[in-house]
N, C-alpha and C. Protein backbone atom coordinates (compact mmCIF):
# COMPACT_ATOMS: atom_id res chain seq x y z
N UNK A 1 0.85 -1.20 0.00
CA UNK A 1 0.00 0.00 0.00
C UNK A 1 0.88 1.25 0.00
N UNK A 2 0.80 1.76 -1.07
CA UNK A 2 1.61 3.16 -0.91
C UNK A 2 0.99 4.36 -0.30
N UNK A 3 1.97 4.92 0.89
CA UNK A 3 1.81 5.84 1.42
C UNK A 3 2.14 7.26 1.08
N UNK A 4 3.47 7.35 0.36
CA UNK A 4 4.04 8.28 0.31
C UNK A 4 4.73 8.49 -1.43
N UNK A 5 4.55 10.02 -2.01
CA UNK A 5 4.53 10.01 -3.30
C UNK A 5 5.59 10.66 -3.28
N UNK A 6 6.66 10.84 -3.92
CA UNK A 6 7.71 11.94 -4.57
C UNK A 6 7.74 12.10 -5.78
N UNK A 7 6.98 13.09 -6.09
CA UNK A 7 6.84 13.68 -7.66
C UNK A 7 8.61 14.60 -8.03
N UNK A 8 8.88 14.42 -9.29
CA UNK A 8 9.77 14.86 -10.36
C UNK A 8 8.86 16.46 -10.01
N UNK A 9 9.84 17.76 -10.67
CA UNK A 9 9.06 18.82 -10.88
C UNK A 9 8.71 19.13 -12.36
N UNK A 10 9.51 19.75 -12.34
CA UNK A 10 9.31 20.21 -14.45
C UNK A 10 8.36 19.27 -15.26
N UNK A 11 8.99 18.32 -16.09
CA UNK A 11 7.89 17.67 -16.86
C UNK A 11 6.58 17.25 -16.22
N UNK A 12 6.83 16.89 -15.13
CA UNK A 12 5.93 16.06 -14.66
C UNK A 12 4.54 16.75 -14.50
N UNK A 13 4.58 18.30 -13.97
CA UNK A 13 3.76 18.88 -14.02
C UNK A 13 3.33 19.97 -14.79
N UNK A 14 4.55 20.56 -15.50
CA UNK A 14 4.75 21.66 -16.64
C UNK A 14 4.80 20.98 -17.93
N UNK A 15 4.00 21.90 -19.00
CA UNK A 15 4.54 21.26 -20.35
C UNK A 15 5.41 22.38 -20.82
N UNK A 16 6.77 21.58 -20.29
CA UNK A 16 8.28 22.46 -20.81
C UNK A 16 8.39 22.15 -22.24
N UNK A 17 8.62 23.24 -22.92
CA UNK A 17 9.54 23.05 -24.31
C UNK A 17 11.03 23.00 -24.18
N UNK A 18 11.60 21.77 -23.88
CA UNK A 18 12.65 21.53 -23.60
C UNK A 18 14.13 21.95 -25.28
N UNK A 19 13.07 22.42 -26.40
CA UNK A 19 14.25 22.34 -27.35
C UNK A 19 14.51 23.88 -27.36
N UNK A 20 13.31 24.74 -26.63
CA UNK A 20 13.48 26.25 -26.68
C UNK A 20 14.07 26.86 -26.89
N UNK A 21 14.65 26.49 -25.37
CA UNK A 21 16.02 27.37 -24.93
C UNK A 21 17.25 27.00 -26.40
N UNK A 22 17.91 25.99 -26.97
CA UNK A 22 18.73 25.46 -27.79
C UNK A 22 18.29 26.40 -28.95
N UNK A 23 17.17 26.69 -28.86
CA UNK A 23 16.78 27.25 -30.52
C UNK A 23 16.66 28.99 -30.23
N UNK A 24 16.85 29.41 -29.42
CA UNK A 24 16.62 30.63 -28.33
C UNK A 24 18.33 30.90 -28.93
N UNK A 25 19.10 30.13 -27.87
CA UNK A 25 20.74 30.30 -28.03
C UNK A 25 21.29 30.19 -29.37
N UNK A 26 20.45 29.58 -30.04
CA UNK A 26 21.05 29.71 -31.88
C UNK A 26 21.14 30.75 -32.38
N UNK A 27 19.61 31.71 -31.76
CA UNK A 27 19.68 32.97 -32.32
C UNK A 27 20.65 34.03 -31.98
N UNK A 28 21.25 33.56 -30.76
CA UNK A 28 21.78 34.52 -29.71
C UNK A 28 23.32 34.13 -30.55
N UNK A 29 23.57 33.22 -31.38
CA UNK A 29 24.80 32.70 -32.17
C UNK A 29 25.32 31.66 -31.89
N UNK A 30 24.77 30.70 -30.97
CA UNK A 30 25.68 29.59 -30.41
C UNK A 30 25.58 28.81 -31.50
N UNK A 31 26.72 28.13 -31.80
CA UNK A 31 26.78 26.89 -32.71
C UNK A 31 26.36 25.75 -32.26
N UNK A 32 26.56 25.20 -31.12
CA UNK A 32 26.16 24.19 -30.55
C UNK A 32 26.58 24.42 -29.22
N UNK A 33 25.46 22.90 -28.46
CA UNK A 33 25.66 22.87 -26.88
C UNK A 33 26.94 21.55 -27.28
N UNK A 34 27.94 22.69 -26.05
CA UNK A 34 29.32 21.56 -26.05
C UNK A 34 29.44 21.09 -23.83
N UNK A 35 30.15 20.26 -24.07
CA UNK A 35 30.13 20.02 -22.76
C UNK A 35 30.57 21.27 -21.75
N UNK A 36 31.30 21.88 -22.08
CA UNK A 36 31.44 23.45 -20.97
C UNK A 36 29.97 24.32 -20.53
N UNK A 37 29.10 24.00 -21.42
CA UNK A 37 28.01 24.45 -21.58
C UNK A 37 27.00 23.20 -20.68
N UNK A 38 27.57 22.18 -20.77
CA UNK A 38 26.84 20.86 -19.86
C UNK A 38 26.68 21.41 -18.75
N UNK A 39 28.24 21.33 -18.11
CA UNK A 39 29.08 21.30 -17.07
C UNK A 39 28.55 22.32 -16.57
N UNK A 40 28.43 23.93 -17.34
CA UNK A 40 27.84 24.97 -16.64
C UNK A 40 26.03 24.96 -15.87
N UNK A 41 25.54 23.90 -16.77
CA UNK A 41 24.45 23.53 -16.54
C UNK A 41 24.33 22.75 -14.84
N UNK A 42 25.15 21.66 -15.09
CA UNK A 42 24.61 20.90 -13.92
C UNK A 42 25.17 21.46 -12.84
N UNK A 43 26.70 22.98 -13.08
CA UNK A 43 26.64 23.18 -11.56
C UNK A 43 25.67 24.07 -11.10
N UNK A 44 25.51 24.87 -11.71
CA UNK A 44 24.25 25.79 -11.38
C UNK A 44 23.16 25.09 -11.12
N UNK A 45 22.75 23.53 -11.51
CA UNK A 45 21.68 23.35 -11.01
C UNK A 45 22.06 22.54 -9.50
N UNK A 46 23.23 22.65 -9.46
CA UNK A 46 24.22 21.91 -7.94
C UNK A 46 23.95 23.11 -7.15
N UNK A 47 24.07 23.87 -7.30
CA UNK A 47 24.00 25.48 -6.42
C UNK A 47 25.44 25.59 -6.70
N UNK A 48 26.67 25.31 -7.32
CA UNK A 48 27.80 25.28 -7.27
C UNK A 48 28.35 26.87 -7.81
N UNK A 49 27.34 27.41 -8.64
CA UNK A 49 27.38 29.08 -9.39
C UNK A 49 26.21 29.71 -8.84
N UNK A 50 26.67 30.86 -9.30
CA UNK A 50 25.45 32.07 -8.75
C UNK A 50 25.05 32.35 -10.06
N UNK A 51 23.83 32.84 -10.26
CA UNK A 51 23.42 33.12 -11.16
C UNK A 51 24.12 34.13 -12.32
N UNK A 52 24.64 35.30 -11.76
CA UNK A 52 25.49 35.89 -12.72
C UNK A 52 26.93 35.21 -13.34
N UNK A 53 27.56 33.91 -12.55
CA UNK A 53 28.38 33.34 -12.95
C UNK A 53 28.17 32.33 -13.93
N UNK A 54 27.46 31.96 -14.06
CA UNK A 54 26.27 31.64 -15.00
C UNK A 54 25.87 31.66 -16.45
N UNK A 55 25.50 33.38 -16.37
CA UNK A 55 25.62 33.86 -17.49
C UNK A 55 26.77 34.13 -17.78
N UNK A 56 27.66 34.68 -17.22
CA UNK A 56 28.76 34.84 -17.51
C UNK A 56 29.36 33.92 -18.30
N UNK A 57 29.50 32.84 -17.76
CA UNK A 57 29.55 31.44 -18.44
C UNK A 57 29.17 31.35 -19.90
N UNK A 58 28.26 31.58 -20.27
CA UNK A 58 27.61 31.63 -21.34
C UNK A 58 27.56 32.64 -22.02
N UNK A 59 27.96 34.46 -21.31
CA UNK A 59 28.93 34.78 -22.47
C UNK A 59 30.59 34.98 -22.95
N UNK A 60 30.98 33.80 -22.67
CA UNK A 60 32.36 33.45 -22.79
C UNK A 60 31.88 33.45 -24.39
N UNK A 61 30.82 32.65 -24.88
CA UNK A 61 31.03 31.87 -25.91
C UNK A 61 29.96 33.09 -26.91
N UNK A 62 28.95 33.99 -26.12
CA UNK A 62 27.90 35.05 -27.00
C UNK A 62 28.69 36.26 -26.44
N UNK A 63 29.48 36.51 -26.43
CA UNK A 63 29.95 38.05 -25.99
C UNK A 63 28.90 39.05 -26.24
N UNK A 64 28.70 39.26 -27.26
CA UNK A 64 27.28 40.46 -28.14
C UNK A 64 25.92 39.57 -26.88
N UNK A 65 25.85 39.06 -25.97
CA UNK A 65 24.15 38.67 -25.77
C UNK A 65 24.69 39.30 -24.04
N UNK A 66 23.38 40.38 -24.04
CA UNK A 66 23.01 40.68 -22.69
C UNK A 66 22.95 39.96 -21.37
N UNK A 67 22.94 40.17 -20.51
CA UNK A 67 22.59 39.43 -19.57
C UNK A 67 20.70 39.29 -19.58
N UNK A 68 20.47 40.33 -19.75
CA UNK A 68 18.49 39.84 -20.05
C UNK A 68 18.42 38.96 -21.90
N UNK A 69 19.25 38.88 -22.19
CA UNK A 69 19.09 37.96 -23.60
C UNK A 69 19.46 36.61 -22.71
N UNK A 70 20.41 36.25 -22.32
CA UNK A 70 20.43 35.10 -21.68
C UNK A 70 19.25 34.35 -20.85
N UNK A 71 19.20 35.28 -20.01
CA UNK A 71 18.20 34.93 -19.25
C UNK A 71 16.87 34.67 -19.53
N UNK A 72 16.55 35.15 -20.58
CA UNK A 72 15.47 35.01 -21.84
C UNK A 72 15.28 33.65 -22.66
N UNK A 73 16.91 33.63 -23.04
CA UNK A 73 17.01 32.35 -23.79
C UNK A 73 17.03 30.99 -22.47
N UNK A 74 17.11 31.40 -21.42
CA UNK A 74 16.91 29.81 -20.59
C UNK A 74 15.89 29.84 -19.80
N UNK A 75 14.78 31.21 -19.93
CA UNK A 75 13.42 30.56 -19.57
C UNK A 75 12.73 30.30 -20.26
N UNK A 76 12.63 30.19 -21.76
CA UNK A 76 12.36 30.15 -22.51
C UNK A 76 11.51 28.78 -22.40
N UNK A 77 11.90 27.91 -21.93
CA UNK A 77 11.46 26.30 -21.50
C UNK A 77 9.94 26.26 -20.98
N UNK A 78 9.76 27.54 -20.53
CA UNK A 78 8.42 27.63 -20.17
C UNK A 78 7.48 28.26 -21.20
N UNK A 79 6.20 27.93 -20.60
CA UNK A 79 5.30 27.62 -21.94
C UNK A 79 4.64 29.63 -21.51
N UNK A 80 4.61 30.12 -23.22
CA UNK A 80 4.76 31.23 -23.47
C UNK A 80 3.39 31.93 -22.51
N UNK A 81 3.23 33.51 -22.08
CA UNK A 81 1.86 33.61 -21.73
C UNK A 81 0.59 33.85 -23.39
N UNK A 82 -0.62 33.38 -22.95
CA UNK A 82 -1.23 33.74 -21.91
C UNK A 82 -1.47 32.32 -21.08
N UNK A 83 -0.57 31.47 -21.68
CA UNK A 83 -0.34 30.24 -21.28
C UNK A 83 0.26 30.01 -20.10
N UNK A 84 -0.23 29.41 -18.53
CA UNK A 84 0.35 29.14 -17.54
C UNK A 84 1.33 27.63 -17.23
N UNK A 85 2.26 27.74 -16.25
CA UNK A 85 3.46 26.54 -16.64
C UNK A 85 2.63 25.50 -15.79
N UNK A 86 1.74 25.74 -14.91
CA UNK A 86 0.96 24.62 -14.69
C UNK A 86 -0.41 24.51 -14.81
N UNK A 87 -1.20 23.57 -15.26
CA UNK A 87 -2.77 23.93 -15.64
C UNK A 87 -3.39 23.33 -14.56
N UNK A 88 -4.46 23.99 -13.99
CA UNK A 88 -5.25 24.49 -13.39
C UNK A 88 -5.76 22.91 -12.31
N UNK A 89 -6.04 22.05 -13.73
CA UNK A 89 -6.86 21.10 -13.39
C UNK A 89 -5.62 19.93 -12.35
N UNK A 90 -4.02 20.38 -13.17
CA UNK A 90 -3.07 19.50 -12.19
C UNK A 90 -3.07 19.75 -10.60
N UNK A 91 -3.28 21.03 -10.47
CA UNK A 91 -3.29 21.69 -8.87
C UNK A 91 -4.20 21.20 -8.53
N UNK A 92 -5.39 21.25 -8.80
CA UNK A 92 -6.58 20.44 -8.18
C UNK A 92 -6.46 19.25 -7.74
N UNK A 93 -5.84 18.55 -8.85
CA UNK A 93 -5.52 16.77 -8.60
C UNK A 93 -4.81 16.79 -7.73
N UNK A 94 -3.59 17.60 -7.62
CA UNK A 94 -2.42 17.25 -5.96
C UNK A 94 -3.11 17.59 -4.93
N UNK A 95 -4.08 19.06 -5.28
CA UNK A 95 -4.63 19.03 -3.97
C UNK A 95 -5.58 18.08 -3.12
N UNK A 96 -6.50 17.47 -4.61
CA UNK A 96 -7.37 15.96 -3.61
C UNK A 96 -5.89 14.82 -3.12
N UNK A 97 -5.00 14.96 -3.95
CA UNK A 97 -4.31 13.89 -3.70
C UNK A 97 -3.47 13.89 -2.11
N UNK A 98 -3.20 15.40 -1.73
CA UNK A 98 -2.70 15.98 -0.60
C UNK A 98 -3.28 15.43 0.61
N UNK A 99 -4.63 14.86 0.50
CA UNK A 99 -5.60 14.68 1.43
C UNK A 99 -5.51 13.05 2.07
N UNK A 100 -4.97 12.59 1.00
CA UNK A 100 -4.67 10.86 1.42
C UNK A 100 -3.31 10.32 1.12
N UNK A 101 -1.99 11.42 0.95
CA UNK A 101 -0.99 10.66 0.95
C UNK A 101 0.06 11.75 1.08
N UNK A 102 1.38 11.46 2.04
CA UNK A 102 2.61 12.81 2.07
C UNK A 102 3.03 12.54 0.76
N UNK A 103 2.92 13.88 0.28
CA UNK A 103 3.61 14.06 -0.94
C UNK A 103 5.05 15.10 -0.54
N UNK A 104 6.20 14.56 -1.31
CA UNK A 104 7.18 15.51 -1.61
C UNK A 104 7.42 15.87 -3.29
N UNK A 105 8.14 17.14 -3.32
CA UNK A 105 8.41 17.65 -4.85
C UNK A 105 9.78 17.51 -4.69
N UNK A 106 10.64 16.68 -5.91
CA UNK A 106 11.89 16.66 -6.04
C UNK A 106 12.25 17.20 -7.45
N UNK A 107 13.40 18.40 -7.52
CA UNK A 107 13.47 18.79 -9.47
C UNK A 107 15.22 18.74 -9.31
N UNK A 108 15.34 18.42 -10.31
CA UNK A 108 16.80 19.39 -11.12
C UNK A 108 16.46 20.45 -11.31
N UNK A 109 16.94 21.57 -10.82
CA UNK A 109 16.44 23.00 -11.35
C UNK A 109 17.48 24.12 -10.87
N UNK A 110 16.87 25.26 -10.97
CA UNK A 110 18.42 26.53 -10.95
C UNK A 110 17.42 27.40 -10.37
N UNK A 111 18.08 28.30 -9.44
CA UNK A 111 17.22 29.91 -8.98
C UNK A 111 16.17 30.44 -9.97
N UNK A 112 17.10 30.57 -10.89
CA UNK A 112 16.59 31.51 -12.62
C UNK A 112 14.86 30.93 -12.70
N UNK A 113 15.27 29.66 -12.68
CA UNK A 113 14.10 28.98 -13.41
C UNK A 113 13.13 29.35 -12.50
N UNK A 114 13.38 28.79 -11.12
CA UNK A 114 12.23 28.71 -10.19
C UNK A 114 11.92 30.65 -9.74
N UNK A 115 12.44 31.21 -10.02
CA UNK A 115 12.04 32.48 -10.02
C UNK A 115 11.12 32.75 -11.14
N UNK A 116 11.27 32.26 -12.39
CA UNK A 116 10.48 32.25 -13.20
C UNK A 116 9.60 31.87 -13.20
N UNK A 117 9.53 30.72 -13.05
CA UNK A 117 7.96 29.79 -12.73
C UNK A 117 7.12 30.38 -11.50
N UNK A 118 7.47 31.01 -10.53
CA UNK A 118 6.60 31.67 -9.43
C UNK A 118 6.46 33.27 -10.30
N UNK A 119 7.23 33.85 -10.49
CA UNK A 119 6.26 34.79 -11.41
C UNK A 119 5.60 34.44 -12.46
N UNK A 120 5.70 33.75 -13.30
CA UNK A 120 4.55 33.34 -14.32
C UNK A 120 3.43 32.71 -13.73
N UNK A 121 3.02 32.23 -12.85
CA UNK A 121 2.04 31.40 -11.81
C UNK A 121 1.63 32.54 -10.99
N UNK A 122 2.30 33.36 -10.27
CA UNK A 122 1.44 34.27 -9.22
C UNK A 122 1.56 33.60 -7.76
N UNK A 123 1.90 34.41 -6.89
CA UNK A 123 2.16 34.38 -5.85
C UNK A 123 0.93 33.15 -5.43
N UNK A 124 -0.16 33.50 -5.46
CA UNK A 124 -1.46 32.75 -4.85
C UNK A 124 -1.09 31.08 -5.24
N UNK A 125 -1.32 31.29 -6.57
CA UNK A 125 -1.25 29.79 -7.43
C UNK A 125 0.36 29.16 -6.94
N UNK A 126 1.36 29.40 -6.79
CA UNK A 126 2.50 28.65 -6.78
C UNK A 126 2.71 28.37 -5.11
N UNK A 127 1.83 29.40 -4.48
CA UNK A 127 1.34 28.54 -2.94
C UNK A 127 0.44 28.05 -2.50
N UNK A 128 -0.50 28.05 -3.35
CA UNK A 128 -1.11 26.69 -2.89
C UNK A 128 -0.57 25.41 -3.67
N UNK A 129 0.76 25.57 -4.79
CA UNK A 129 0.98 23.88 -5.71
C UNK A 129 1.99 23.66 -4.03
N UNK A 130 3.05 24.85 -3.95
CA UNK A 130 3.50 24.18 -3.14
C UNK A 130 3.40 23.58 -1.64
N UNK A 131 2.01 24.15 -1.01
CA UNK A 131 1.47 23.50 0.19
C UNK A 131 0.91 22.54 0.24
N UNK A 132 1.22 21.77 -1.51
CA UNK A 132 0.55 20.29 -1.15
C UNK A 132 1.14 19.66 -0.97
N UNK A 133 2.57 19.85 -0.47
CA UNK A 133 3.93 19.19 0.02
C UNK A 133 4.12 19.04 1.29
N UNK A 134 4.87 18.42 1.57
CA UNK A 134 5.03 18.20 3.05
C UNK A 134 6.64 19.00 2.85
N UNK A 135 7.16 18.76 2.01
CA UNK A 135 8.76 19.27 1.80
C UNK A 135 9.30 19.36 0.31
N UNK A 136 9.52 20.17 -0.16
CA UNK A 136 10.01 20.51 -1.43
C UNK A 136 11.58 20.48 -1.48
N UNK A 137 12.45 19.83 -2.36
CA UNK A 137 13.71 19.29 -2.52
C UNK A 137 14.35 19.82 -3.70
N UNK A 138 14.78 20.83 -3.76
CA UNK A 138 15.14 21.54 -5.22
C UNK A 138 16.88 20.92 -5.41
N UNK A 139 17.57 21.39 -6.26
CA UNK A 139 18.77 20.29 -6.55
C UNK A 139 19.54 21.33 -6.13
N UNK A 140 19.45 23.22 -6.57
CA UNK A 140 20.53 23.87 -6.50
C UNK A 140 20.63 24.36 -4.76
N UNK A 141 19.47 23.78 -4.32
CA UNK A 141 19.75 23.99 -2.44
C UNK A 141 20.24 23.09 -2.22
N UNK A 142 20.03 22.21 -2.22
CA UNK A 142 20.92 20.28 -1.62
C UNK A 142 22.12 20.08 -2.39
N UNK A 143 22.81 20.91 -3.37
CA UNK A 143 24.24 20.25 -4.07
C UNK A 143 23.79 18.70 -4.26
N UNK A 144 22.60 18.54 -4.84
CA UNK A 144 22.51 17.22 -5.17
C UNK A 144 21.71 16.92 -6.29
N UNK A 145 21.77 15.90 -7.34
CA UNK A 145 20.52 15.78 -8.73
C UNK A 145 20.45 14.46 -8.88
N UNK A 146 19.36 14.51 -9.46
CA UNK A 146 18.58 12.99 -9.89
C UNK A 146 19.15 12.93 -10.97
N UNK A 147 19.83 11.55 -11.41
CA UNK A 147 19.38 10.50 -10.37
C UNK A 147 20.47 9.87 -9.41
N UNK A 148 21.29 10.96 -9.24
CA UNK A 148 22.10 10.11 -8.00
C UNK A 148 21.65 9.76 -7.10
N UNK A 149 21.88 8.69 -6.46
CA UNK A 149 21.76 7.63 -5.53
C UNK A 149 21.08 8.70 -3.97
N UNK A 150 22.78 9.43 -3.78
CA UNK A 150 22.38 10.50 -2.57
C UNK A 150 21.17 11.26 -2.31
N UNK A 151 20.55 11.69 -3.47
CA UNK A 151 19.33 12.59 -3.28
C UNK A 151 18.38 11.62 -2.86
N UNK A 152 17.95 10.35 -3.47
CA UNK A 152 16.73 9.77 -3.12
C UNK A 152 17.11 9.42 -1.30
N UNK A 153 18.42 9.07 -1.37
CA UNK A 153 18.38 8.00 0.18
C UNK A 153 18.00 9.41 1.02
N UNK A 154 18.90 10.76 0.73
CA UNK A 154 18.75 11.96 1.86
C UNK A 154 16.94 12.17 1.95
N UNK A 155 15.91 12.19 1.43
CA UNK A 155 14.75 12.42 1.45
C UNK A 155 14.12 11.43 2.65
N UNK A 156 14.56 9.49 1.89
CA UNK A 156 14.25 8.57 2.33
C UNK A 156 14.77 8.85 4.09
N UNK A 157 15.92 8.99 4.65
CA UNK A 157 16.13 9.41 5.56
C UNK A 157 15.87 10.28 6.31
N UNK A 158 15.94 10.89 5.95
CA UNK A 158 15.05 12.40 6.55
C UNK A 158 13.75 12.28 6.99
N UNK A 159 12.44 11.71 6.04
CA UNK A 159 11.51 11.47 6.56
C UNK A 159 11.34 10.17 6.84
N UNK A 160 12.32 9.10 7.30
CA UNK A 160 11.55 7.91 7.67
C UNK A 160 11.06 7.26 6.56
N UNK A 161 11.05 7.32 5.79
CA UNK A 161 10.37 6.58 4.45
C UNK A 161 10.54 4.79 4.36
N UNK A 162 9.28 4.45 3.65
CA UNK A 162 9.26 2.93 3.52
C UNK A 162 9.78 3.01 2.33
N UNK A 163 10.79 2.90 1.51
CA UNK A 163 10.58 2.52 0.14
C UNK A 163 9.70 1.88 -0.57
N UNK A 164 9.02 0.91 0.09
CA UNK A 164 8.20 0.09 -0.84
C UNK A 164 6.88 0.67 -0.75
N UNK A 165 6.57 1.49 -0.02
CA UNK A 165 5.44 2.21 0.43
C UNK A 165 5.69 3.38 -0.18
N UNK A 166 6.72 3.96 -0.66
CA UNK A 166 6.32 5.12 -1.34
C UNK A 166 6.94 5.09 -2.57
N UNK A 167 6.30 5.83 -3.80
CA UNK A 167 5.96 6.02 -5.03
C UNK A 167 6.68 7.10 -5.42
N UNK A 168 7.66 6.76 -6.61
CA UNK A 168 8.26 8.24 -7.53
C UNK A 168 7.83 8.37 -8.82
N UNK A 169 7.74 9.33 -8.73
CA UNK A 169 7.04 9.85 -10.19
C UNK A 169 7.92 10.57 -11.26
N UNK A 170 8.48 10.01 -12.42
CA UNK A 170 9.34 11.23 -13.24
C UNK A 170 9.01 10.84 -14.49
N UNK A 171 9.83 11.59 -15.44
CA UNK A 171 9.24 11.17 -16.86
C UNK A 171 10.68 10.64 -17.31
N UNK A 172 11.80 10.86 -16.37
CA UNK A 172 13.11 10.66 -16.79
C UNK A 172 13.28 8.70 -16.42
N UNK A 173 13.72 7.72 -17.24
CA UNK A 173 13.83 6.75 -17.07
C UNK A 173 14.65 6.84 -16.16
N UNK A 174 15.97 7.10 -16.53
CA UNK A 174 16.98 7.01 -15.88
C UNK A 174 17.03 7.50 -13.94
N UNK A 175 16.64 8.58 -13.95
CA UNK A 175 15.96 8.71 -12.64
C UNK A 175 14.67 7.70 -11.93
N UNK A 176 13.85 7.02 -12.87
CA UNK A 176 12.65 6.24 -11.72
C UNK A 176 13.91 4.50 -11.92
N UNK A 177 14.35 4.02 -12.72
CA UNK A 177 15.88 3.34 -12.62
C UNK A 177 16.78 3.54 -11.19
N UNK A 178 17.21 4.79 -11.46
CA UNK A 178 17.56 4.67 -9.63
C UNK A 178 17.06 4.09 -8.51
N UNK A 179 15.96 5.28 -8.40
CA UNK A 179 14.79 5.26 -7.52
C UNK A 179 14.28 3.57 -7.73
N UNK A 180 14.12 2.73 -8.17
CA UNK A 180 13.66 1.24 -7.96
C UNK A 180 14.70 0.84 -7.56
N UNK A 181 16.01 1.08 -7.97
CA UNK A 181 17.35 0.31 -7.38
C UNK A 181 17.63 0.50 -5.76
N UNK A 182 16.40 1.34 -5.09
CA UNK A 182 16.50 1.46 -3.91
C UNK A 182 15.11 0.72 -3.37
N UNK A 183 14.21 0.22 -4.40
CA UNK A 183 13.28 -0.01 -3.82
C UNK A 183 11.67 0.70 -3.31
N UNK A 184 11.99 1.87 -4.64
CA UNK A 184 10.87 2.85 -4.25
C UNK A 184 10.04 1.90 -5.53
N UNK A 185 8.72 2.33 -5.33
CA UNK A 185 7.61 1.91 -6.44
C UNK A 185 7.97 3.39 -7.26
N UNK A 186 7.71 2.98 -8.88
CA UNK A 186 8.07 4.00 -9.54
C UNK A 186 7.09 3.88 -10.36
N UNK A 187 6.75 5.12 -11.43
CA UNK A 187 5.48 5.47 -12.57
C UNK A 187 6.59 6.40 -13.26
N UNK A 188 7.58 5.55 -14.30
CA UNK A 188 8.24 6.47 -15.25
C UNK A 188 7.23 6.72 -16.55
N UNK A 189 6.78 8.23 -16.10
CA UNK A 189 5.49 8.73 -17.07
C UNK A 189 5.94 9.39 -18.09
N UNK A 190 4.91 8.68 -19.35
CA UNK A 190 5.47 8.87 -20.55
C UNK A 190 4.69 10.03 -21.41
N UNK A 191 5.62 11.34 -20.96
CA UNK A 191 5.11 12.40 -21.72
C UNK A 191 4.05 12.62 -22.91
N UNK A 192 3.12 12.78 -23.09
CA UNK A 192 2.27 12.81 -24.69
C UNK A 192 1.16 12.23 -24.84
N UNK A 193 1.49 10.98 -23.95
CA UNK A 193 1.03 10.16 -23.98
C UNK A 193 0.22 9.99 -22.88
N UNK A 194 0.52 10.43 -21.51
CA UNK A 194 -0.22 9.73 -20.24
C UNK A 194 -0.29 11.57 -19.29
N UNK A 195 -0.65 11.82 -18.38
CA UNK A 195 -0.26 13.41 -17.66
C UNK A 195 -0.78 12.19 -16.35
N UNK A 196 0.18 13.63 -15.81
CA UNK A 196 -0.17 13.11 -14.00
C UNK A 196 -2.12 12.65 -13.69
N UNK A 197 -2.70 13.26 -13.96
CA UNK A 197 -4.04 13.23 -12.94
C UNK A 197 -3.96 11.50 -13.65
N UNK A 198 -3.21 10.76 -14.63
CA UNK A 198 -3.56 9.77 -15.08
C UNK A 198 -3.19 8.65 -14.13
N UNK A 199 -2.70 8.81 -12.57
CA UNK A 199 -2.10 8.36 -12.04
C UNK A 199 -3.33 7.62 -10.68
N UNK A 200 -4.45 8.37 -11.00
CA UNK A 200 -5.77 7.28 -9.90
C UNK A 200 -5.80 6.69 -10.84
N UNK A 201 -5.40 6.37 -12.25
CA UNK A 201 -5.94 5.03 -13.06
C UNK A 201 -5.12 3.85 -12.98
N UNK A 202 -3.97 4.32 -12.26
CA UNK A 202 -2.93 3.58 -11.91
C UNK A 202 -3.21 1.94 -11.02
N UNK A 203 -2.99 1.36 -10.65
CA UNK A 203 -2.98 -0.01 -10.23
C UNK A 203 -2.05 0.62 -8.69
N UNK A 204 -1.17 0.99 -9.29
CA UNK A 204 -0.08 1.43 -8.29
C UNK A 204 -0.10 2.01 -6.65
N UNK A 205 -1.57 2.73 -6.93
CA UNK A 205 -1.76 3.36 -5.49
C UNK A 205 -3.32 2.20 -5.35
């Protein structure tokens, strides 16, 4: 019987345009994403950079692109207005779901972004997604990302967790792969095809 859920953030509940940003930075002149450009990625989403180190980073390689062109080109991932990054009917579903099981939110993510996503949402709306949590786990506060091993056990520890009693949710294989190698029940959800509220049709809970 599963008790306890740990939802993925981004896909799982946003429909990100994940090629955006890449087609954003083309314009801005980049030839391609090379690994310095990886590397700059996953420490910032480590908390390992500050945001202006960051961009900075990135104009090693666009000298001519602003710091608001940058920052443009990597929120870009979010879905344009008058379009909101989460729909209406998903908040509803966590919130009945809030009522019969601890949920936590776990993301890969950066300041930038999550500053973004609470202004495009509105103060009101991005507190009530996030009070359907018991604890929210972002990657660039913990120096930690999915799917390493460390992030799932630090949660699992922290709250006491059954593994087999609680449920992860991502769209990333490779991350709900971990997460079973510890023994969590997993729903690696397949974008396009399935959305979260599809998850009371589940067998699983």
């Amino acid at each position: 019987m599963i008790s306890t859920i740990i939802f993925d953030f981004g896909s799982v509940f946003i429909d990100l345009d994940k090629e955006a940003p890449i087609v954003a930075f083309t314009k801005l002149g980049l030839t391609q994403w090379h690994d310095d450009l990886e590397e700059l990625r996953l420490n910032f989403e480590k908390g390992k950079l500050t945001e202006l180190q960051f961009i900075e980073g990135f104009q090693k390689y666009l000298p001519k692109a602003s710091i608001e062109d940058i920052r443009s080109a990597w929120n870009s991932i979010f879905p344009e207005y008058p379009n909101v990054p989460i729909p209406l009917y998903r908040l509803e579903f966590l919130q009945l779901l809030s009522n019969n099981y601890q949920l936590f939110l776990m993301g890969n993510t950066d300041p930038m972004r999550i500053e973004k996503f609470q202004h495009s949402t509105g103060m009101t709306f991005y507190r009530d997604f996030y009070q359907c949590f018991e604890q929210i786990y972002f990657s660039y506060e913990l120096g930690m990302r999915k799917p390493d091993l460390e992030f799932f056990n630090h949660i699992i520890r922290k709250h006491d967790l059954s593994p087999k009693r609680t449920l992860f949710v991502d769209d990333s294989k490779e991350s709900t792969d971990a997460a079973a190698s510890l023994g969590l029940q997993v729903w690696n959800i397949q974008l396009g095809k399935e959305d979260i509220v599809d998850l009371i049709k589940k067998e699983i809970l």
